[in-house]
PDB file of N, CA and C in Angstrom:
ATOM      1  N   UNK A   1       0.846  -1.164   0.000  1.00  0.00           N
ATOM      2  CA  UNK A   1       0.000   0.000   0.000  1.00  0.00           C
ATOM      3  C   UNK A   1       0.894   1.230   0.000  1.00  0.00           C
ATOM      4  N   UNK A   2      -0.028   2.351  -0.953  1.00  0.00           N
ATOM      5  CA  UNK A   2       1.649   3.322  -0.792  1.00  0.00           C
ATOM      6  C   UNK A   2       0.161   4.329  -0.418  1.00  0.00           C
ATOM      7  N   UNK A   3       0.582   5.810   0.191  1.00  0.00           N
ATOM      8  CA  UNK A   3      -0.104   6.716   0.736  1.00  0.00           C
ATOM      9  C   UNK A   3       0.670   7.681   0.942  1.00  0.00           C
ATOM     10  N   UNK A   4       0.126   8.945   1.376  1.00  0.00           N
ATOM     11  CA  UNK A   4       0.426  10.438   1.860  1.00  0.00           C
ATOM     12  C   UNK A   4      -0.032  10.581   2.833  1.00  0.00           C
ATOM     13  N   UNK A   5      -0.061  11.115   3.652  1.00  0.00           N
ATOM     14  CA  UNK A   5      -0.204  11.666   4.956  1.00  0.00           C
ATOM     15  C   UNK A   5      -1.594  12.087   4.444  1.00  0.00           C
ATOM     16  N   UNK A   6      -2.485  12.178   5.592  1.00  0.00           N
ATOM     17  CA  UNK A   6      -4.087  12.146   6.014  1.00  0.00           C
ATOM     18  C   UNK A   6      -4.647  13.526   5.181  1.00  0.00           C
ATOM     19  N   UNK A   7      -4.172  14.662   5.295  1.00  0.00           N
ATOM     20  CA  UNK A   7      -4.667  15.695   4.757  1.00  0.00           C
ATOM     21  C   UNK A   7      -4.329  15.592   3.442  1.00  0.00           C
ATOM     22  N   UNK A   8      -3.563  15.619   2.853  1.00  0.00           N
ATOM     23  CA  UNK A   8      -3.477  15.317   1.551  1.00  0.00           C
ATOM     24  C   UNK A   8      -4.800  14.732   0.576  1.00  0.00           C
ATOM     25  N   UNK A   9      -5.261  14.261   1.326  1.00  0.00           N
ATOM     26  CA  UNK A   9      -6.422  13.002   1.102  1.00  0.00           C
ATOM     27  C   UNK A   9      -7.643  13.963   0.649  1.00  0.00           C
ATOM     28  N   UNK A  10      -7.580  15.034   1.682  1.00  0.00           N
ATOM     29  CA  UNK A  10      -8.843  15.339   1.469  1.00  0.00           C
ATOM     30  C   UNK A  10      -9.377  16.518   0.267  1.00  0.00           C
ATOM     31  N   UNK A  11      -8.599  16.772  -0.195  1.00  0.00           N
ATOM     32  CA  UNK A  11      -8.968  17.449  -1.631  1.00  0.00           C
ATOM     33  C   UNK A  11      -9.795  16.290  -2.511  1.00  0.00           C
ATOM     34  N   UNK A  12      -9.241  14.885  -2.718  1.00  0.00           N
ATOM     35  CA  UNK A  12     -10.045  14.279  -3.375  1.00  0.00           C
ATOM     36  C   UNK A  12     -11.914  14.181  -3.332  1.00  0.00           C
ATOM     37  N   UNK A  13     -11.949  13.932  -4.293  1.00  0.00           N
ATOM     38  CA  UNK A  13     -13.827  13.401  -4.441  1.00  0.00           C
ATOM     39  C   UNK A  13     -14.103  12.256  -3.808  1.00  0.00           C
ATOM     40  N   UNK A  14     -12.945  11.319  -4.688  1.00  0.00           N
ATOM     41  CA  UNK A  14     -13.181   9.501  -3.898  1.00  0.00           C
ATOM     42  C   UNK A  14     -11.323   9.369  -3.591  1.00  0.00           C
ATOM     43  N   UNK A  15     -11.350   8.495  -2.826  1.00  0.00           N
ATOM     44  CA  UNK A  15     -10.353   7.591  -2.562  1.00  0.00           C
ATOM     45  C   UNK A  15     -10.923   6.213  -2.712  1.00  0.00           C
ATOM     46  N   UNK A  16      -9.636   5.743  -3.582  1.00  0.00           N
ATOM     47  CA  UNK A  16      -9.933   4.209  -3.595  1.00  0.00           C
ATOM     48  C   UNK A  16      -8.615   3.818  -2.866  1.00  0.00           C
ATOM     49  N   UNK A  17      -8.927   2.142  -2.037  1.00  0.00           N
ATOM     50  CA  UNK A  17      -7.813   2.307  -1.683  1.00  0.00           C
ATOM     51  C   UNK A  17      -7.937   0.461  -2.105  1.00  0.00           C
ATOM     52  N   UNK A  18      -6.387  -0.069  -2.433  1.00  0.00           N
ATOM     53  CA  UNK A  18      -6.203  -1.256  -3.193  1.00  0.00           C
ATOM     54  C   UNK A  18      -5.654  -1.935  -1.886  1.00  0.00           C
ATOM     55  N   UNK A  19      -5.276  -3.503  -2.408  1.00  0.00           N
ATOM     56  CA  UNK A  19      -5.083  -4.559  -1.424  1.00  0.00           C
ATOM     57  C   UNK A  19      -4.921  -5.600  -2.189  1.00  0.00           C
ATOM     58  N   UNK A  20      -3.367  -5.900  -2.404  1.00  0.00           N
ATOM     59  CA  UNK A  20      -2.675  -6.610  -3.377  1.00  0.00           C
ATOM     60  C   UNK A  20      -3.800  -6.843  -5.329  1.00  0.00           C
ATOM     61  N   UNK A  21      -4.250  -5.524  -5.475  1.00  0.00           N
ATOM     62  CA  UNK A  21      -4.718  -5.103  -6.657  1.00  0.00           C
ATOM     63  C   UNK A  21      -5.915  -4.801  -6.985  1.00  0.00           C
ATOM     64  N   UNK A  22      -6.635  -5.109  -5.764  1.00  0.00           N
ATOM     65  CA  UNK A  22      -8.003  -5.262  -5.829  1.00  0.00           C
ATOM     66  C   UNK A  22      -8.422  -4.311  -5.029  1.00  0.00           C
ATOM     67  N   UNK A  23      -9.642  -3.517  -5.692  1.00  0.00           N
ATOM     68  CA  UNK A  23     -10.497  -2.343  -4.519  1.00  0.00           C
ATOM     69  C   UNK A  23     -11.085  -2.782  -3.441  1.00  0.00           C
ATOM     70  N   UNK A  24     -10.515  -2.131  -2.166  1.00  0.00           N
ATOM     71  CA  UNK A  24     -10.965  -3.088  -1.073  1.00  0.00           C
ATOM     72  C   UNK A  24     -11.664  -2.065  -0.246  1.00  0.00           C
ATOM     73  N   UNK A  25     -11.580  -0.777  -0.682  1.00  0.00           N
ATOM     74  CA  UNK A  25     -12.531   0.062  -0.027  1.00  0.00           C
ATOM     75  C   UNK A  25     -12.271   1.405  -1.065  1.00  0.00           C
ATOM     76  N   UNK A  26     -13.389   2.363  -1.211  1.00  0.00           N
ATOM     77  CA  UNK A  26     -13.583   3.618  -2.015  1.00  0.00           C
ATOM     78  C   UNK A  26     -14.691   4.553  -1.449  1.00  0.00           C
ATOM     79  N   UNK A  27     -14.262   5.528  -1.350  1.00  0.00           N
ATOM     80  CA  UNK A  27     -15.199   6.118  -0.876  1.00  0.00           C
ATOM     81  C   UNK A  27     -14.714   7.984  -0.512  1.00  0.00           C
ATOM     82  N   UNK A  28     -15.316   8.765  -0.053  1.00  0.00           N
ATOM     83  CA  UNK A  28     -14.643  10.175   0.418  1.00  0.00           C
ATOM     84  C   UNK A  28     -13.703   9.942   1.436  1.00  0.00           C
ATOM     85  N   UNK A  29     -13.353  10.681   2.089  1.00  0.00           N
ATOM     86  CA  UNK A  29     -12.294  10.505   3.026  1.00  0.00           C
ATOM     87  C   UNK A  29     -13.515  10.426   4.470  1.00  0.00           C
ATOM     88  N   UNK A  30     -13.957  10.946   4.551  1.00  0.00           N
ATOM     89  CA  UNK A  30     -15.304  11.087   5.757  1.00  0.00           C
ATOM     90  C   UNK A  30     -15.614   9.309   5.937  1.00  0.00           C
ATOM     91  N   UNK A  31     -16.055   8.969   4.594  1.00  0.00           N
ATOM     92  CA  UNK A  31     -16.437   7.578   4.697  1.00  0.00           C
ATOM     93  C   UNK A  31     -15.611   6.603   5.075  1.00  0.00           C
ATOM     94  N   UNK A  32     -14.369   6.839   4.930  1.00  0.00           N
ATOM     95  CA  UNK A  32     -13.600   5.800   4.546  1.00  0.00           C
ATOM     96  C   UNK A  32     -13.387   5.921   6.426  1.00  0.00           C
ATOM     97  N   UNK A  33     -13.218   6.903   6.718  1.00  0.00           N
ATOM     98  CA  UNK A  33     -12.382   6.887   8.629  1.00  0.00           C
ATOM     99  C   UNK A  33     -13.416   6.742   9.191  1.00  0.00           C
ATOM    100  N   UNK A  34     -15.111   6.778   8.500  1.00  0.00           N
ATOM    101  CA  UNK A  34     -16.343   6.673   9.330  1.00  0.00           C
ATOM    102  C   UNK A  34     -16.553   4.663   9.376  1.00  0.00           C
ATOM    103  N   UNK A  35     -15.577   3.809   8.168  1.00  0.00           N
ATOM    104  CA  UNK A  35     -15.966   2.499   8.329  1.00  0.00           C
ATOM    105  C   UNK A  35     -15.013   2.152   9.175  1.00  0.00           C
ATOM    106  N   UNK A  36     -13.749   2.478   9.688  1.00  0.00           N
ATOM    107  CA  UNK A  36     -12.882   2.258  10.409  1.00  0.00           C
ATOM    108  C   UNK A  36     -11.927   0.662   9.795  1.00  0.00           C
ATOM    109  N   UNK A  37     -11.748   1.191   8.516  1.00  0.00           N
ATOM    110  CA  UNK A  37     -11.149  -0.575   7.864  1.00  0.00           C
ATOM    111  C   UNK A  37      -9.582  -0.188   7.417  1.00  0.00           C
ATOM    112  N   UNK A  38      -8.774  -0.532   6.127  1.00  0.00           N
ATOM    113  CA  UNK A  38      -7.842  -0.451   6.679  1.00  0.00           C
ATOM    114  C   UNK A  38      -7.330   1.039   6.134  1.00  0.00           C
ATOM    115  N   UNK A  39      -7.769   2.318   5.272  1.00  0.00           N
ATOM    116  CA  UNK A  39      -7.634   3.289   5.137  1.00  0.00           C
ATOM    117  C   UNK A  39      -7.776   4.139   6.547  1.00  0.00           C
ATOM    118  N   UNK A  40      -8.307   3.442   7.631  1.00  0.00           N
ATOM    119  CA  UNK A  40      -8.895   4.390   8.780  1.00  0.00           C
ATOM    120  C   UNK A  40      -7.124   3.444   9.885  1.00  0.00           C
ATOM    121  N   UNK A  41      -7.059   2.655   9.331  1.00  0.00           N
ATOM    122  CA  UNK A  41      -6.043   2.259  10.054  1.00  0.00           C
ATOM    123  C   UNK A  41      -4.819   2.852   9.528  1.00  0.00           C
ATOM    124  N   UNK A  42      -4.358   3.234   8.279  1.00  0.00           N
ATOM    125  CA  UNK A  42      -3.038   3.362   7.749  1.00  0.00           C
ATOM    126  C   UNK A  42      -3.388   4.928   7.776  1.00  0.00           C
ATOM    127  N   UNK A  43      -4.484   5.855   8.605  1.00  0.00           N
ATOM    128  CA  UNK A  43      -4.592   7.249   8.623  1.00  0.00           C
ATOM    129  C   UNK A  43      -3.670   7.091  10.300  1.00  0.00           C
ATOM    130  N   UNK A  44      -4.507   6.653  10.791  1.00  0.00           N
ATOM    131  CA  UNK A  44      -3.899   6.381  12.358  1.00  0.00           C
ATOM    132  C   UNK A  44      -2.986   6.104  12.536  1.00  0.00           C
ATOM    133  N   UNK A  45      -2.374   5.144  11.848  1.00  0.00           N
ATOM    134  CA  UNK A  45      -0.877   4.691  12.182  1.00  0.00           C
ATOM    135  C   UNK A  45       0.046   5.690  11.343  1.00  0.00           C
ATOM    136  N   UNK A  46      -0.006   6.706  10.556  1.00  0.00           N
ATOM    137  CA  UNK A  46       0.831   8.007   9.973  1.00  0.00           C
ATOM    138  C   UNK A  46       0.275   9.118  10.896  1.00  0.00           C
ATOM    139  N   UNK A  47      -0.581   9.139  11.660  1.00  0.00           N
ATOM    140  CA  UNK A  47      -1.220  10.484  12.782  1.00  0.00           C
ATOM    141  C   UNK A  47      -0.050  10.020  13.553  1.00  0.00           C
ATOM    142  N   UNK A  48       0.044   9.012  14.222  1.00  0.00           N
ATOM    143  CA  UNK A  48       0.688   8.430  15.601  1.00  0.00           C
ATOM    144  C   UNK A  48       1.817   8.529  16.002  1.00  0.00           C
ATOM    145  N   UNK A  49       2.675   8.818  14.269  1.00  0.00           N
ATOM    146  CA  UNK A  49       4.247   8.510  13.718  1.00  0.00           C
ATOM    147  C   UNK A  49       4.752  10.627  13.852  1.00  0.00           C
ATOM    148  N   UNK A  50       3.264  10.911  13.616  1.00  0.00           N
ATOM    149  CA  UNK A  50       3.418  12.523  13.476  1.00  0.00           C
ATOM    150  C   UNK A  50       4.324  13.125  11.916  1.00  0.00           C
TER     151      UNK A  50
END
């Protein structure tokens, strides 16, 4: 999985986010940290790192 830091994110419309190639979640950024899966995890674990 490759990413940017959390704000970055949020200019987009959708985020899709992949999992060895396959869409495993898509959605706004609101949605994606409101399902808590693994986009809400790889936001948290780059918040944590600062």
């Amino acid at each position: 999985m490759t990413s940017q830091k959390g704000p970055r994110f949020l200019p987009a419309d959708r985020i899709i986010v992949l999992d060895q190639g396959r869409v495993s979640e898509a959605g706004t950024y609101d949605e994606l940290i409101t399902q808590a899966g693994g986009f809400f995890e790889m936001v948290t674990l780059q918040e944590d790192r600062g």
